[in-house]
Protein backbone atom coordinates (compact mmCIF):
# COMPACT_ATOMS: atom_id res chain seq x y z
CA UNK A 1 36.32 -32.80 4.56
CA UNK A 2 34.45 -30.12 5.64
CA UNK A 3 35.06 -27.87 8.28
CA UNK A 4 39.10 -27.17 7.69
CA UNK A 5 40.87 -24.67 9.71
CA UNK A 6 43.85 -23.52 7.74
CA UNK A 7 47.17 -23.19 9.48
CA UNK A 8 47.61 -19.58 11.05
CA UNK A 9 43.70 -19.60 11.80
CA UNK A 10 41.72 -20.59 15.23
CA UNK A 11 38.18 -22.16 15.63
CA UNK A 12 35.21 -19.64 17.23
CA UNK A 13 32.53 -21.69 17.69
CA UNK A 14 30.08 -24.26 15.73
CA UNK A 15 26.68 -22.58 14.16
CA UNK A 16 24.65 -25.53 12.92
CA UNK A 17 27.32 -27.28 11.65
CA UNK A 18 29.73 -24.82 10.76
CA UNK A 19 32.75 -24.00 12.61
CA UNK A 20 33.42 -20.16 12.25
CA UNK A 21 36.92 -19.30 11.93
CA UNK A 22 39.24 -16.37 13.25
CA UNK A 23 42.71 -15.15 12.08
CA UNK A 24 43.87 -13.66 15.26
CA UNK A 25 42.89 -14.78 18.93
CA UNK A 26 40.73 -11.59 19.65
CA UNK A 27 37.13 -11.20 21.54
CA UNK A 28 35.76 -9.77 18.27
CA UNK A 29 34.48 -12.08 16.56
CA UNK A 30 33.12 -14.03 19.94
CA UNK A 31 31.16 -11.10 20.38
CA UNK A 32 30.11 -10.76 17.19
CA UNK A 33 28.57 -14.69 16.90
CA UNK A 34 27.91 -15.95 20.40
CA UNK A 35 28.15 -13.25 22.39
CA UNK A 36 25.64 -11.16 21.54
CA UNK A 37 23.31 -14.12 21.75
CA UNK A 38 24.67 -15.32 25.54
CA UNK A 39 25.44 -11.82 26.43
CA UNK A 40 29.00 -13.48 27.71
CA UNK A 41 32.26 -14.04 25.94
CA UNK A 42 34.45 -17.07 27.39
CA UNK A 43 37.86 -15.14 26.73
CA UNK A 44 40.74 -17.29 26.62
CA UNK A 45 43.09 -17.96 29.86
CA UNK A 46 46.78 -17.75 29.17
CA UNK A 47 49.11 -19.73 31.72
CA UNK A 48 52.72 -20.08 32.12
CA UNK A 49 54.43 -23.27 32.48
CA UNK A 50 58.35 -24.02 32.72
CA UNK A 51 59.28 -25.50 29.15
CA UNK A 52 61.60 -28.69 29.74
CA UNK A 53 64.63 -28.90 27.66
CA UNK A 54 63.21 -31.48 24.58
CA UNK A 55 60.19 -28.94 24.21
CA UNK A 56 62.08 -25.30 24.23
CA UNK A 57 62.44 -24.79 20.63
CA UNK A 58 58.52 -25.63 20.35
CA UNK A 59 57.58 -23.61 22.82
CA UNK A 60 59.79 -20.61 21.08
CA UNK A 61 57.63 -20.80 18.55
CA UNK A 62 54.08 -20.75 19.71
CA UNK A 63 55.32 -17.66 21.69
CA UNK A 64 56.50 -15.72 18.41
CA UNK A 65 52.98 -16.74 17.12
CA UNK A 66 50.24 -16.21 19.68
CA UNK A 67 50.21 -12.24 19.76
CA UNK A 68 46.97 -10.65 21.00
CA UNK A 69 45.00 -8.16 23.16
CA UNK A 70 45.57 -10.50 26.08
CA UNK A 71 49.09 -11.13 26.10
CA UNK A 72 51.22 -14.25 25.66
CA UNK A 73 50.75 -17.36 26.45
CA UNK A 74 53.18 -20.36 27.27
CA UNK A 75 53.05 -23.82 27.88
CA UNK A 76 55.15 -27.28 27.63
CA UNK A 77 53.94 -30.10 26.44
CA UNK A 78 55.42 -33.63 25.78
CA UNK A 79 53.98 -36.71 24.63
CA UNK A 80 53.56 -39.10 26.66
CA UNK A 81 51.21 -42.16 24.90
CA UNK A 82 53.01 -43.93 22.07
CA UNK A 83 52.46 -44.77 18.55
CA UNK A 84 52.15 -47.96 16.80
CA UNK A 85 49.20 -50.04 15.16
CA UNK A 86 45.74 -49.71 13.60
CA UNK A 87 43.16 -52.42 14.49
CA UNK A 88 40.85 -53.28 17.74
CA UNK A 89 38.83 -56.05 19.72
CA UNK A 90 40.53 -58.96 20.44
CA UNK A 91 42.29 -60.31 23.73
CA UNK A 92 45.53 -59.98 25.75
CA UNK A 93 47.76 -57.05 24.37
CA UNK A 94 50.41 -56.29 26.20
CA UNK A 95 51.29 -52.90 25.28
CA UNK A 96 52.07 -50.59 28.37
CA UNK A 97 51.96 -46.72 28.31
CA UNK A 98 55.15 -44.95 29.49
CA UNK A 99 53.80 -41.35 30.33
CA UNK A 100 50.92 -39.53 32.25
CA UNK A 101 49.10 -36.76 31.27
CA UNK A 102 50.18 -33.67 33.78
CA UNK A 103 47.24 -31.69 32.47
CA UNK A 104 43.66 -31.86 32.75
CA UNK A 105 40.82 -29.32 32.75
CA UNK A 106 37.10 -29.18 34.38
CA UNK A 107 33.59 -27.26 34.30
CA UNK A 108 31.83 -26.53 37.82
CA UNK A 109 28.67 -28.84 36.82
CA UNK A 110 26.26 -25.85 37.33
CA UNK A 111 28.42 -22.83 37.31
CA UNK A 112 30.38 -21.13 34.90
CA UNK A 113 33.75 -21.78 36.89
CA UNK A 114 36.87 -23.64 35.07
CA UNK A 115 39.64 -25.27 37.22
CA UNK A 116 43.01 -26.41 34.88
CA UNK A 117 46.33 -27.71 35.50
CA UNK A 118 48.64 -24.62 34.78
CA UNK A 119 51.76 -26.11 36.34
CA UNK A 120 53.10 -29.20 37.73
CA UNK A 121 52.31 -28.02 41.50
CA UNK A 122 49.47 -25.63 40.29
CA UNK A 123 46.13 -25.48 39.47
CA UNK A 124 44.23 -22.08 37.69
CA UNK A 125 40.65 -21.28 38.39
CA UNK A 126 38.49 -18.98 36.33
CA UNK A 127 35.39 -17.58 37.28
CA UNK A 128 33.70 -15.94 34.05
CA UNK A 129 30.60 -14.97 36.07
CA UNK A 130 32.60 -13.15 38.39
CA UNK A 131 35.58 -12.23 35.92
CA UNK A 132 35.48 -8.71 34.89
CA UNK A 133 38.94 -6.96 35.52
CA UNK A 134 40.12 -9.60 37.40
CA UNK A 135 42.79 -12.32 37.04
CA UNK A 136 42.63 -15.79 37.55
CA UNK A 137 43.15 -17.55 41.19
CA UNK A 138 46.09 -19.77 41.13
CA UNK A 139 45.74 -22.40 43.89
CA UNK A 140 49.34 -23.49 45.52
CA UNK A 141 50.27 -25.58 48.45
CA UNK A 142 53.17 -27.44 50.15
CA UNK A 143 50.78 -30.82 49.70
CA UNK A 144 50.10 -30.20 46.52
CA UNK A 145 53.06 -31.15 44.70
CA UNK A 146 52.92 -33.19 41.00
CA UNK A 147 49.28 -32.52 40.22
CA UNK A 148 48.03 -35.15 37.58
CA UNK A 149 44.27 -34.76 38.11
CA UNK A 150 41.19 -32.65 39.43
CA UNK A 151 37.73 -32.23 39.22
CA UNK A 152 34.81 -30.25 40.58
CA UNK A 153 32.52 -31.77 43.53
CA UNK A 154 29.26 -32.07 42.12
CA UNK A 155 25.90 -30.97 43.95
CA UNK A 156 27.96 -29.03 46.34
CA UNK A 157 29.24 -25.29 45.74
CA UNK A 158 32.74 -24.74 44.72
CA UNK A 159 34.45 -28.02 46.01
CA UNK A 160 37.19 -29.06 44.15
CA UNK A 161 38.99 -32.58 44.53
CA UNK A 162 43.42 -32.14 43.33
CA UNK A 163 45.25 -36.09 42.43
CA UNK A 164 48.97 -35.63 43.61
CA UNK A 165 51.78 -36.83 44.81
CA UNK A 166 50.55 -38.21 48.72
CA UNK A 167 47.28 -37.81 48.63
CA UNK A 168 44.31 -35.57 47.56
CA UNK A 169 43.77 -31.42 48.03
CA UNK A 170 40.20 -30.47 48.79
CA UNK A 171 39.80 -27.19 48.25
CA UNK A 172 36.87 -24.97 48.68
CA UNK A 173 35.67 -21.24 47.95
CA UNK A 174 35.24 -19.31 51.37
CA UNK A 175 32.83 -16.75 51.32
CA UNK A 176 32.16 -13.69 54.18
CA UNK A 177 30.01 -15.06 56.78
CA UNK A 178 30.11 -18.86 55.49
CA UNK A 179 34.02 -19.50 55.37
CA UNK A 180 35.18 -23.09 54.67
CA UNK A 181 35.78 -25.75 57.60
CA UNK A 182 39.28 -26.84 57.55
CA UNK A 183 39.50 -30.27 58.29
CA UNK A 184 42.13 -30.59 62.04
CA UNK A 185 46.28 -30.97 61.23
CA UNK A 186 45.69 -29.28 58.00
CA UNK A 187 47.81 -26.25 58.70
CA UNK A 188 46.75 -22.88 57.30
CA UNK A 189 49.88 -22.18 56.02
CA UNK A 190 49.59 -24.95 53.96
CA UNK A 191 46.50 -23.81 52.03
CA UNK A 192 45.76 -20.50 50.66
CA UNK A 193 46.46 -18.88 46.72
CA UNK A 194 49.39 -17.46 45.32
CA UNK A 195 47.49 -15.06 43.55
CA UNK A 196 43.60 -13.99 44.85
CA UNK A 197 40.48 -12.83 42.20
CA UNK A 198 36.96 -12.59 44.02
CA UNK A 199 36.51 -15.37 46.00
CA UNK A 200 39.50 -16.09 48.52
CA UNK A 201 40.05 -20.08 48.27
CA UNK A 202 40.78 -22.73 51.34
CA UNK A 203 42.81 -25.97 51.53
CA UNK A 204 40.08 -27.71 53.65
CA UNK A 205 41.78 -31.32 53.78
CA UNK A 206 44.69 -33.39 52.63
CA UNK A 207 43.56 -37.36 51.96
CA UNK A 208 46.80 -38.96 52.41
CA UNK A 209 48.10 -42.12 50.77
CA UNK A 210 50.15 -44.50 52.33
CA UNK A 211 54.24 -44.26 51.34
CA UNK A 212 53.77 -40.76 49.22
CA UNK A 213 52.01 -42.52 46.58
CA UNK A 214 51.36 -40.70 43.32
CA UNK A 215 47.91 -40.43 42.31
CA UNK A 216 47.31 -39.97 38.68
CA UNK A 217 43.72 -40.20 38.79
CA UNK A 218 39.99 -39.42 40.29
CA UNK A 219 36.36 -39.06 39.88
CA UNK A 220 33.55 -38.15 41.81
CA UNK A 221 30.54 -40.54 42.19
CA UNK A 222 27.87 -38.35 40.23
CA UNK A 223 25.35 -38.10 43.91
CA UNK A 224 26.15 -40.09 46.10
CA UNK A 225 23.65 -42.72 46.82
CA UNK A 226 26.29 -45.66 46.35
CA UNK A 227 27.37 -47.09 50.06
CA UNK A 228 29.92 -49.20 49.96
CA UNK A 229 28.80 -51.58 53.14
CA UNK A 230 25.33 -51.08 55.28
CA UNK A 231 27.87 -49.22 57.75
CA UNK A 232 28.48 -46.33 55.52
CA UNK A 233 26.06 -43.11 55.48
CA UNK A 234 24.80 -42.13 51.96
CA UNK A 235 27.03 -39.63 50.31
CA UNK A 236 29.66 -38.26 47.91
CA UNK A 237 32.20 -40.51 47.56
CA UNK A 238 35.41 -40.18 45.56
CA UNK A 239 37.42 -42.82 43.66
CA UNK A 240 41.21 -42.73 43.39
CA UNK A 241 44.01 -44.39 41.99
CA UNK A 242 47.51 -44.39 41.90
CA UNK A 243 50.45 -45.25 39.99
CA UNK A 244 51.75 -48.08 41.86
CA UNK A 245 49.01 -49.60 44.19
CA UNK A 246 46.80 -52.50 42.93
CA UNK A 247 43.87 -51.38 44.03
CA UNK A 248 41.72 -48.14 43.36
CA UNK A 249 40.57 -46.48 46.65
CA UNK A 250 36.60 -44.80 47.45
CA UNK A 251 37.05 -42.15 49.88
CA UNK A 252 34.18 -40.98 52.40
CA UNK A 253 35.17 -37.08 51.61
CA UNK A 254 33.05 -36.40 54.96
CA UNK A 255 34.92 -38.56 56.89
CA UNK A 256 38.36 -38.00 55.42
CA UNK A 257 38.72 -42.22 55.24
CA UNK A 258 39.70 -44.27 52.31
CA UNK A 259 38.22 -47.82 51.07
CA UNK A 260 40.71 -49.86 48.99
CA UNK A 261 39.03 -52.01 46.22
CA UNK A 262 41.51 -54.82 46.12
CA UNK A 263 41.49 -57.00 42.83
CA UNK A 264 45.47 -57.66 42.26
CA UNK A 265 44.55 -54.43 39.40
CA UNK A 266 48.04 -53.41 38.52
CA UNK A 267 48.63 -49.69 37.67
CA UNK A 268 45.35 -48.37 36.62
CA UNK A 269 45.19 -45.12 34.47
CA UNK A 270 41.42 -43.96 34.36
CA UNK A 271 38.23 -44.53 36.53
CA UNK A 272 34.84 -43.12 35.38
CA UNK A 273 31.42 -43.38 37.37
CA UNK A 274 28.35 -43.70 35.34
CA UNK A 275 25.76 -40.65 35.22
CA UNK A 276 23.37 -42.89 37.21
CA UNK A 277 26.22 -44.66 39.43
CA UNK A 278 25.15 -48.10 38.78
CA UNK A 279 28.60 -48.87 37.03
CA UNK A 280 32.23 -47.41 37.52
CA UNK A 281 35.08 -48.19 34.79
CA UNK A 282 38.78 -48.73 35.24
CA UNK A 283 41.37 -49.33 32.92
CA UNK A 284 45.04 -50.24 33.10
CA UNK A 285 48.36 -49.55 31.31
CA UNK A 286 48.50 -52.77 30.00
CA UNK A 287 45.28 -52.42 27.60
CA UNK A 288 42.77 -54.26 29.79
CA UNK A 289 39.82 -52.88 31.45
CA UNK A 290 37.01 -53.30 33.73
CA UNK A 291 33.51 -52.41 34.19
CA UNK A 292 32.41 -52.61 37.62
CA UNK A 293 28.17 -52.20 38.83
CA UNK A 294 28.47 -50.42 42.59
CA UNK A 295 25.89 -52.92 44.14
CA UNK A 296 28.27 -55.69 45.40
CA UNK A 297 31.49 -54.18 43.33
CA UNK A 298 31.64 -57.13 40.96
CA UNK A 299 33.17 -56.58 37.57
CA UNK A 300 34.01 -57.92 34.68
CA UNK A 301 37.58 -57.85 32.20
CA UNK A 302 37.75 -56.97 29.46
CA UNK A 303 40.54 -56.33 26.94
CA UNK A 304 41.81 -54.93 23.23
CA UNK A 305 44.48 -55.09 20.58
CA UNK A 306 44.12 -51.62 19.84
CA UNK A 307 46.60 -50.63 22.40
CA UNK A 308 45.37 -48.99 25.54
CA UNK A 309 42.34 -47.16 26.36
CA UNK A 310 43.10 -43.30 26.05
CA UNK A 311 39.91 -42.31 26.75
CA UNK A 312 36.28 -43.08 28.14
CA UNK A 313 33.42 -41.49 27.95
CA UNK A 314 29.58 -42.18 29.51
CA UNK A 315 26.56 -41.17 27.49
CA UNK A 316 24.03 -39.35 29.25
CA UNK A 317 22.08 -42.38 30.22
CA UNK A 318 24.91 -44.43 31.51
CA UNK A 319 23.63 -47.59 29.70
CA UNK A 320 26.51 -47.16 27.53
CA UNK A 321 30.10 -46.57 27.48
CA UNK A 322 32.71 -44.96 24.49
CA UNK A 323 36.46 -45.88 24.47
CA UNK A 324 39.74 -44.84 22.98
CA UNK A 325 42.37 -46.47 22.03
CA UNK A 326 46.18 -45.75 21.52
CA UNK A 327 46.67 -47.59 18.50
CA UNK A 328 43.52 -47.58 16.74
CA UNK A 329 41.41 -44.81 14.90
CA UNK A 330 38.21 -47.45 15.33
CA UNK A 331 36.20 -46.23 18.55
CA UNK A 332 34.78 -48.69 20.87
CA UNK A 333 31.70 -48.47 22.59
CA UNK A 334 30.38 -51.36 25.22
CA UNK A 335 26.82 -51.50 25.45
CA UNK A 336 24.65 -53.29 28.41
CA UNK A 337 22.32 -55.88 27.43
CA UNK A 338 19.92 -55.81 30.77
CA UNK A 339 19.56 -53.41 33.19
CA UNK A 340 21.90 -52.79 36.52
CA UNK A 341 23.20 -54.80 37.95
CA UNK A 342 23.73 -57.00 35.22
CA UNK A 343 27.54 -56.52 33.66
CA UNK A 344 26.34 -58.53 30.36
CA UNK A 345 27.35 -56.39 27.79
CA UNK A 346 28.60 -56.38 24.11
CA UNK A 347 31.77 -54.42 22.72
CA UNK A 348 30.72 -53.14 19.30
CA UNK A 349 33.59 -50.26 16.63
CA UNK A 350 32.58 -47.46 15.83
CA UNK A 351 34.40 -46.27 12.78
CA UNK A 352 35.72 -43.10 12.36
CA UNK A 353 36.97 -43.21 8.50
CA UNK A 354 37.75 -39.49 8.35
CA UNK A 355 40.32 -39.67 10.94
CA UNK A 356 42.44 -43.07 9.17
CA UNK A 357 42.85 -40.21 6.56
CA UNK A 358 44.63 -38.02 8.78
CA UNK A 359 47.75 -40.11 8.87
CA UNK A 360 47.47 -40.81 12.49
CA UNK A 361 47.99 -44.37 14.26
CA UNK A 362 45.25 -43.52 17.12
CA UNK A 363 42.98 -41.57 19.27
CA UNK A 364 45.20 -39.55 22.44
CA UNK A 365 42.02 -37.82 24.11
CA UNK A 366 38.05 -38.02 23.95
CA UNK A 367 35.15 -35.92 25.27
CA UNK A 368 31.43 -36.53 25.02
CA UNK A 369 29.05 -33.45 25.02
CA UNK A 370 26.08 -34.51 28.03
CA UNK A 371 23.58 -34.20 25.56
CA UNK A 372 25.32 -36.86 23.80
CA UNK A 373 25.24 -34.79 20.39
CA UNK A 374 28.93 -33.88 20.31
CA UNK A 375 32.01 -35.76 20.35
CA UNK A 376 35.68 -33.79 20.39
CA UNK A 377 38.74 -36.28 19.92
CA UNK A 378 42.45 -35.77 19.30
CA UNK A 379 44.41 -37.96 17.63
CA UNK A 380 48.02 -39.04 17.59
CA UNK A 381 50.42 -38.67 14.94
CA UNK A 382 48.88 -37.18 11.60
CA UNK A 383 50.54 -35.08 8.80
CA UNK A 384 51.04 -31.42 8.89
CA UNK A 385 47.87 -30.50 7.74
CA UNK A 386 45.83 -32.32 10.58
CA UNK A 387 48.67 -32.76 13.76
CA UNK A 388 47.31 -30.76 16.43
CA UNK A 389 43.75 -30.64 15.42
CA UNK A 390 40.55 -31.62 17.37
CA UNK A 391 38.03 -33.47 15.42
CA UNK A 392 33.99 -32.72 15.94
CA UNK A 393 32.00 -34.95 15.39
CA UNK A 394 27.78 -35.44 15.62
CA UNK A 395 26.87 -38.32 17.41
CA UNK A 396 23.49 -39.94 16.85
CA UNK A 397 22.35 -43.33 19.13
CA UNK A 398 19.53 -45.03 17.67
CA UNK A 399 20.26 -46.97 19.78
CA UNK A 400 23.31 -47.85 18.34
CA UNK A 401 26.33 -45.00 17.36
CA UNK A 402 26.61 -43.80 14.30
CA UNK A 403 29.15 -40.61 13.66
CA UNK A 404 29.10 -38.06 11.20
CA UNK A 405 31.89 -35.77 11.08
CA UNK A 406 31.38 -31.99 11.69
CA UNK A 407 35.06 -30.69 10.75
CA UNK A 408 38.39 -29.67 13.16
CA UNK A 409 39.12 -27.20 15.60
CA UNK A 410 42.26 -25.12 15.54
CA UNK A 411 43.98 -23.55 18.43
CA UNK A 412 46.22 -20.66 19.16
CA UNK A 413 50.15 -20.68 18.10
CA UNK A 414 51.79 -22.42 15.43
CA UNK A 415 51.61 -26.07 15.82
CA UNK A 416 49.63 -25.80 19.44
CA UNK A 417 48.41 -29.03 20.67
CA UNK A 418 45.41 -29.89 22.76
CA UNK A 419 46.81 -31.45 26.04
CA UNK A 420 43.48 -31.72 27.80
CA UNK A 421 39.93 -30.81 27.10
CA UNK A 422 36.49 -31.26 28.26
CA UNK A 423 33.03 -30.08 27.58
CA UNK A 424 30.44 -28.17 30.07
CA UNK A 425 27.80 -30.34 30.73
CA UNK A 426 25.43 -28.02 32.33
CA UNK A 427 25.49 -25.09 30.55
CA UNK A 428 22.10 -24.38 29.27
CA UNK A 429 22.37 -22.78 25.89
CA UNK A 430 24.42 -25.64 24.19
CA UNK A 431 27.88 -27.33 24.63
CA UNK A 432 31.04 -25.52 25.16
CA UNK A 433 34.00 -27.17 24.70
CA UNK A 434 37.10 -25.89 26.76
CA UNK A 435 40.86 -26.85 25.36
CA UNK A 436 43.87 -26.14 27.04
CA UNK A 437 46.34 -25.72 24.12
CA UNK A 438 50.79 -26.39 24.09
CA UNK A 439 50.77 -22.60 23.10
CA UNK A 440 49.44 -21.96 26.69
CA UNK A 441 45.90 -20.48 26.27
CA UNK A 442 43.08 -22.41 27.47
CA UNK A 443 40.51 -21.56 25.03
CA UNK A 444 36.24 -22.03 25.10
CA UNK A 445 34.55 -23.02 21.72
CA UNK A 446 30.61 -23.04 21.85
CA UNK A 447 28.41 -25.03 19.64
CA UNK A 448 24.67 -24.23 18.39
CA UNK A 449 22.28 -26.69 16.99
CA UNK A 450 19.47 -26.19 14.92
CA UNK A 451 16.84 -24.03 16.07
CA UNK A 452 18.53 -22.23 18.73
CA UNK A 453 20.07 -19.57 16.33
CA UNK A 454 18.26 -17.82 13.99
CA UNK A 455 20.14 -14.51 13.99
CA UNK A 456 23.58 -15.08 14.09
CA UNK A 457 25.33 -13.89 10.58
């Protein structure tokens, strides 16, 4: 296969299908390939969370192993999606998963700012145009308690959306002369950071769930032109869900109010908006899902044997939709037949025969690159050669996907595991994928295509 990290190494970045490979985490060698081409290196992010018990030997190790000019790193990690099968596409499985992620990671859409879970009741924000000298700000507050999810506002500065236990944190960047509007009965001593770098951050608003419900997941509609009823003002909306309502809920940010979208759902565990908004996704723990269209909110089941969807991603256009699944290394990708809002659509594999070599019984985590020329999965299970990897792969849709695998990326620490990822969609020079890794570093790799490098040894 090409492309192989050996243990003890780390990826760099991709140059036209090669992934360039360090020995040591260092700023060397970033500087040496990309960085002397962007005229910025992405250095990595170490964060500190409390091990539990199960993972403290683990975690003993990656420390003894992830020596650098930065420091150390730690992290805990522990599985949470089980193992089992190998086949997809046909109806009524009944599998269930028994964990949620606690970690997730996200790209301002037009700056170079990165928000990541570093703890269960904190999330880390990096600003690497604003970084020199300075440490990360660490965002804390008495709401925010259990964090399972965040994401960036889009189309509207430094707005960023926290899923926990009650409700929702909206926090926002203050700056002198424009400071953030706090939304009444959110106390300022609620809000504020444990630890400030540059710009001083707000809790503006709490969106409270009924009975302390635990939300586990959200999404921003991508701008806002999506009213639920003739009543409602064009906007940003965001989607919610939690893990023990039957309904998802679309929040009026501006208004602080909530929508339920009752269907009798059952726990859901992922919602994705389209690029163009027309559709919205959900899946459960049981192994069904749904695609919705945001006219009238009518949707369609739809449902697997290859365990439960682990992850979804959009392609650019939003005609088309890529799915995961626990117990499968076969990809899925639903594609509409008409345009919106027509939900007739076909589910079609996508075989990924590199990664049934790997040992592994199915695909944890996915990310699709916004030009829709990179894919990055992780997969569960695998021998020692391949456990803990992140497969690349080039992605061509013409108009249907075919794959062609690029090779695997390798992070920090013996045996380090990706526990979330995600790419940058609007960075201009290329993709950059962004991994938050068990030996607790969350680490950028860039890619180049042909024709954008012609000087890079």
């Amino acid at each position: 296969m090409p492309g192989f990290p050996h243990p003890g190494s780390l990826t760099i970045c991709e140059i036209n299908r090669e992934l360039i490979i360090a020995e040591k985490l260092s700023d060397e060698q970033a500087k040496e390939t990309y960085g002397k081409v962007l005229g910025l290196v992405f250095n990595p992010i170490p964060f500190e969370v409390d091990p539990s018990p199960s993972d403290s030997e683990i975690i003993r190790e990656q420390q003894e192993s992830s020596e650098d000019s930065w420091g150390r790193g730690f992290a805990a990690f522990k599985a949470g999606i089980s193992e089992s099968l190998n086949r997809v596409f046909s109806p009524n499985s009944s599998n269930v998963l028994t964990g949620v992620d606690i970690y997730g990671v996200s790209w301002h859409p037009h700056k170079h700012s990165l928000a990541f879970t570093s703890g269960h009741n904190q999330v880390t924000i990096h600003d690497y145009e604003d970084s020199e000298g300075k440490d990360p700000c660490i965002l804390t507050s008495e709401f925010q308690r259990d964090v399972k999810a965040l994401e960036w506002r889009p189309n509207s500065g430094k707005t960023l959306a926290v899923a926990c236990r009650g409700g929702i944190c909206i926090w926002s960047a203050s700056y002198p002369g424009n400071a953030a509007m706090v939304r009444p009965g959110i106390a300022s001593s609620a809000g504020g950071v444990s630890r400030v770098s540059g710009v001083p951050w707000t809790l503006v608003d709490f969106l409270r769930m009924p009975n302390d419900e635990q939300l586990i997941v959200l999404c921003w509609s991508p701008d806002g032109r999506y009213p639920l009823t003739s009543s409602l003002t064009s906007q940003t909306y965001l989607a919610s869900a939690s893990s023990g309502s039957s309904s998802f809920t679309i929040w009026d940010v501006a208004q602080g109010l909530g929508t339920p979208i009752r269907r009798g759902l059952g726990a859901i565990s992922m919602l994705k908006w389209s690029p163009t908004g027309d559709y919205f996704f959900t899946a459960k723990f049981d192994g069904t899902f749904y695609i919705w269209e945001t006219n009238t909110w009518t949707s369609e089941p739809w449902s697997s044997t290859g365990g439960n969807v682990t992850g979804a991603a959009w392609d650019p256009d939003g005609r088309m939709i890529l799915l995961a699944f626990s117990e499968s290394t076969t990809l899925g990708s639903v594609h509409f037949a008409s345009r919106p809002p027509s939900l007739d659509a076909h589910l079609l594999p996508v075989e990924l025969p590199e990664i049934a070599l790997t040992g592994s019984h199915g695909i944890e985590k996915i990310a699709w690159d916004a030009s829709g020329e990179r894919l990055a999965l992780s997969f569960q299970g695998g021998d020692d050669m391949y456990n803990g990897l992140i497969a690349i792969y080039d992605i061509r849709r013409a108009p249907l996907i075919s794959t062609s695998l690029v090779g695997f990326i390798r992070g920090p620490g013996e045996k380090s595991r990706p526990l979330a990822f995600a790419f940058h969609n609007k960075f201009k020079q290329g993709p950059l994928l962004t991994v938050c890794w068990s030996s607790g570093w969350c680490y950028v790799v860039k890619f180049f295509f042909v024709g954008e490098v012609c000087n890079i040894a």
